[in-house]
N, C-alpha and C. Protein backbone atom coordinates (compact mmCIF):
# COMPACT_ATOMS: atom_id res chain seq x y z
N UNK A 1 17.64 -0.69 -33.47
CA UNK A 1 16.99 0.21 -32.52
C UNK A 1 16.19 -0.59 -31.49
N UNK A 2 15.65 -1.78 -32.21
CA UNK A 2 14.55 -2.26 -30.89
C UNK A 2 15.74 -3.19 -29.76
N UNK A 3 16.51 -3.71 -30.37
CA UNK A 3 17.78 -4.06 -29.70
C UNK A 3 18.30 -3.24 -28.68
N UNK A 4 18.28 -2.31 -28.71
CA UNK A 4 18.87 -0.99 -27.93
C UNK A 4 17.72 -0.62 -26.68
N UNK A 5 15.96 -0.45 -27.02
CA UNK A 5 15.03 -0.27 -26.12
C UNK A 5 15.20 -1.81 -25.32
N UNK A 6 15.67 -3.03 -25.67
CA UNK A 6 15.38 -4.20 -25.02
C UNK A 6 16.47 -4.14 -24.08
N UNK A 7 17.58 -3.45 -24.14
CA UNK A 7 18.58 -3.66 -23.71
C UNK A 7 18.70 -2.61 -22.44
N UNK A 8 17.74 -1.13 -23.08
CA UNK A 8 17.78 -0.34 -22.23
C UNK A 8 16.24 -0.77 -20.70
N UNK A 9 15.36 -1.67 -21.32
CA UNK A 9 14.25 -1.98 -20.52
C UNK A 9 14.94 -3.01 -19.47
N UNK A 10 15.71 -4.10 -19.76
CA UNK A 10 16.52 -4.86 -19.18
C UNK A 10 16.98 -3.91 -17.74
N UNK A 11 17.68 -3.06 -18.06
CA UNK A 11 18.40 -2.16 -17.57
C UNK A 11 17.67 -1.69 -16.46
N UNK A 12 16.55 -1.55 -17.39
CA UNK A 12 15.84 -0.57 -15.56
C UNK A 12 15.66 -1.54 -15.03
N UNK A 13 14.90 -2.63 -15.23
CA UNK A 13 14.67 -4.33 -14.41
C UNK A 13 15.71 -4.05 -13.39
N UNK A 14 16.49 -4.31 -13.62
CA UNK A 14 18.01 -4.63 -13.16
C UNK A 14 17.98 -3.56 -12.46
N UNK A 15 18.22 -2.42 -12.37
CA UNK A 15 18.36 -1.21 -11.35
C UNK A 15 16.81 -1.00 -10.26
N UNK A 16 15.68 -1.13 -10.96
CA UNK A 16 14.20 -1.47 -10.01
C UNK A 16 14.63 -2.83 -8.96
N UNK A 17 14.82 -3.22 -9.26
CA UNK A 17 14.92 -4.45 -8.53
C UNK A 17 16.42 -4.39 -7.50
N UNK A 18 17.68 -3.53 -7.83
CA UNK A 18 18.42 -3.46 -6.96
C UNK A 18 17.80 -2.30 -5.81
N UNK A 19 17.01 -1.31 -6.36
CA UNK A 19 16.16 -0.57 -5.49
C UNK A 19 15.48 -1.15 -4.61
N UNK A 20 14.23 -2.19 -4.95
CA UNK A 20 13.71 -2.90 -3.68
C UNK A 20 14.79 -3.59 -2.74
N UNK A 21 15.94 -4.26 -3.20
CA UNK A 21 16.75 -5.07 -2.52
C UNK A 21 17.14 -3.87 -1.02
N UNK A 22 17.52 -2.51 -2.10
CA UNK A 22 17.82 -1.71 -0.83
C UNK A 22 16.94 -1.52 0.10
N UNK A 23 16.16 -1.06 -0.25
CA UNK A 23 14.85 -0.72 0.29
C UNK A 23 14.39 -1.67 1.90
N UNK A 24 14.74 -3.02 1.82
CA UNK A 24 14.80 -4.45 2.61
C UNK A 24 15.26 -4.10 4.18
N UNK A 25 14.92 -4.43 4.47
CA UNK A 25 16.20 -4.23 5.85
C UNK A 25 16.81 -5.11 6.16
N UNK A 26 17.46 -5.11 6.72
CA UNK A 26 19.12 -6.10 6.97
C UNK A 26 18.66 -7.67 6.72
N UNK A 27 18.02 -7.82 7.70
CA UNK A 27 17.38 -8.88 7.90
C UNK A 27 16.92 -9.55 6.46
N UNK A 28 16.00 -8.98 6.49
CA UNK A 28 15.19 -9.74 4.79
C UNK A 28 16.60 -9.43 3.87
N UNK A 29 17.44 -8.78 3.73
CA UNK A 29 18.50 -9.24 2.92
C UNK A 29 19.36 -10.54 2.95
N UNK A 30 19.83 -10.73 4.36
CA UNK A 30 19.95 -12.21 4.56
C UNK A 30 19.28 -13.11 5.38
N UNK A 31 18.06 -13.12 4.85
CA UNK A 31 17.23 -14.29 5.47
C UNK A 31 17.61 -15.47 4.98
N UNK A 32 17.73 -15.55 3.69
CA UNK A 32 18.11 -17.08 2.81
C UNK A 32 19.50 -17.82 3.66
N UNK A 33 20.48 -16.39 3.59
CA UNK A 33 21.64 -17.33 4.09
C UNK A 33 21.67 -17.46 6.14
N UNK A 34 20.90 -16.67 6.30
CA UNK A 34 20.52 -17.13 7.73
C UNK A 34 19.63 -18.28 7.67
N UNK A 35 18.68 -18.84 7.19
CA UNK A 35 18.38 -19.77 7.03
C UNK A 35 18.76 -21.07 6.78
N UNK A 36 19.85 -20.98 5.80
CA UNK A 36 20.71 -22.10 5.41
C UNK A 36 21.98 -22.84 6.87
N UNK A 37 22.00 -21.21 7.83
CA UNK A 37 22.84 -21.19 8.73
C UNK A 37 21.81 -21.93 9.87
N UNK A 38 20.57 -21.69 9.59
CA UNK A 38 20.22 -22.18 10.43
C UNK A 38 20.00 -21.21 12.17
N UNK A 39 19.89 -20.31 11.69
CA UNK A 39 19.96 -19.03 12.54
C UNK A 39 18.66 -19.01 12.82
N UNK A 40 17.95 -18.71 15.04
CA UNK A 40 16.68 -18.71 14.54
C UNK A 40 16.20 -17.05 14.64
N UNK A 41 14.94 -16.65 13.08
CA UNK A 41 14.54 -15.46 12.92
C UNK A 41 14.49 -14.74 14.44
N UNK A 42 13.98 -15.37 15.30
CA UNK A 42 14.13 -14.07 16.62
C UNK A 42 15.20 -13.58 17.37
N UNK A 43 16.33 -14.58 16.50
CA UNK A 43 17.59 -13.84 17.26
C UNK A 43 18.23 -12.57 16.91
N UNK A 44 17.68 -12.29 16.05
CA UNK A 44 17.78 -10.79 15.29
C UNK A 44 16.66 -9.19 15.93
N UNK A 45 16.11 -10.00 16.65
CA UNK A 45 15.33 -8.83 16.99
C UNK A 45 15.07 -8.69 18.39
């Protein structure tokens, strides 16, 4: 049983956290790989 609450707490983690991702706007979703690109932040806005 406690196997099952760990598995089900996991779970919300995992779905809370795809919520903020949505939540983001475009931008802050790919900042990392605009960054890596080397893209500069004000060309987006």
């Amino acid at each position: 049983m406690v196997e099952t609450i760990r598995e089900i707490d996991d779970l919300i983690k995992i779905i809370n956290g795809l919520v903020v991702e949505l939540n983001k706007s475009p931008y802050e979703l790919f900042e990392s790989e605009l960054v890596q690109v080397g893209t500069d932040k004000n060309a987006l806005k």
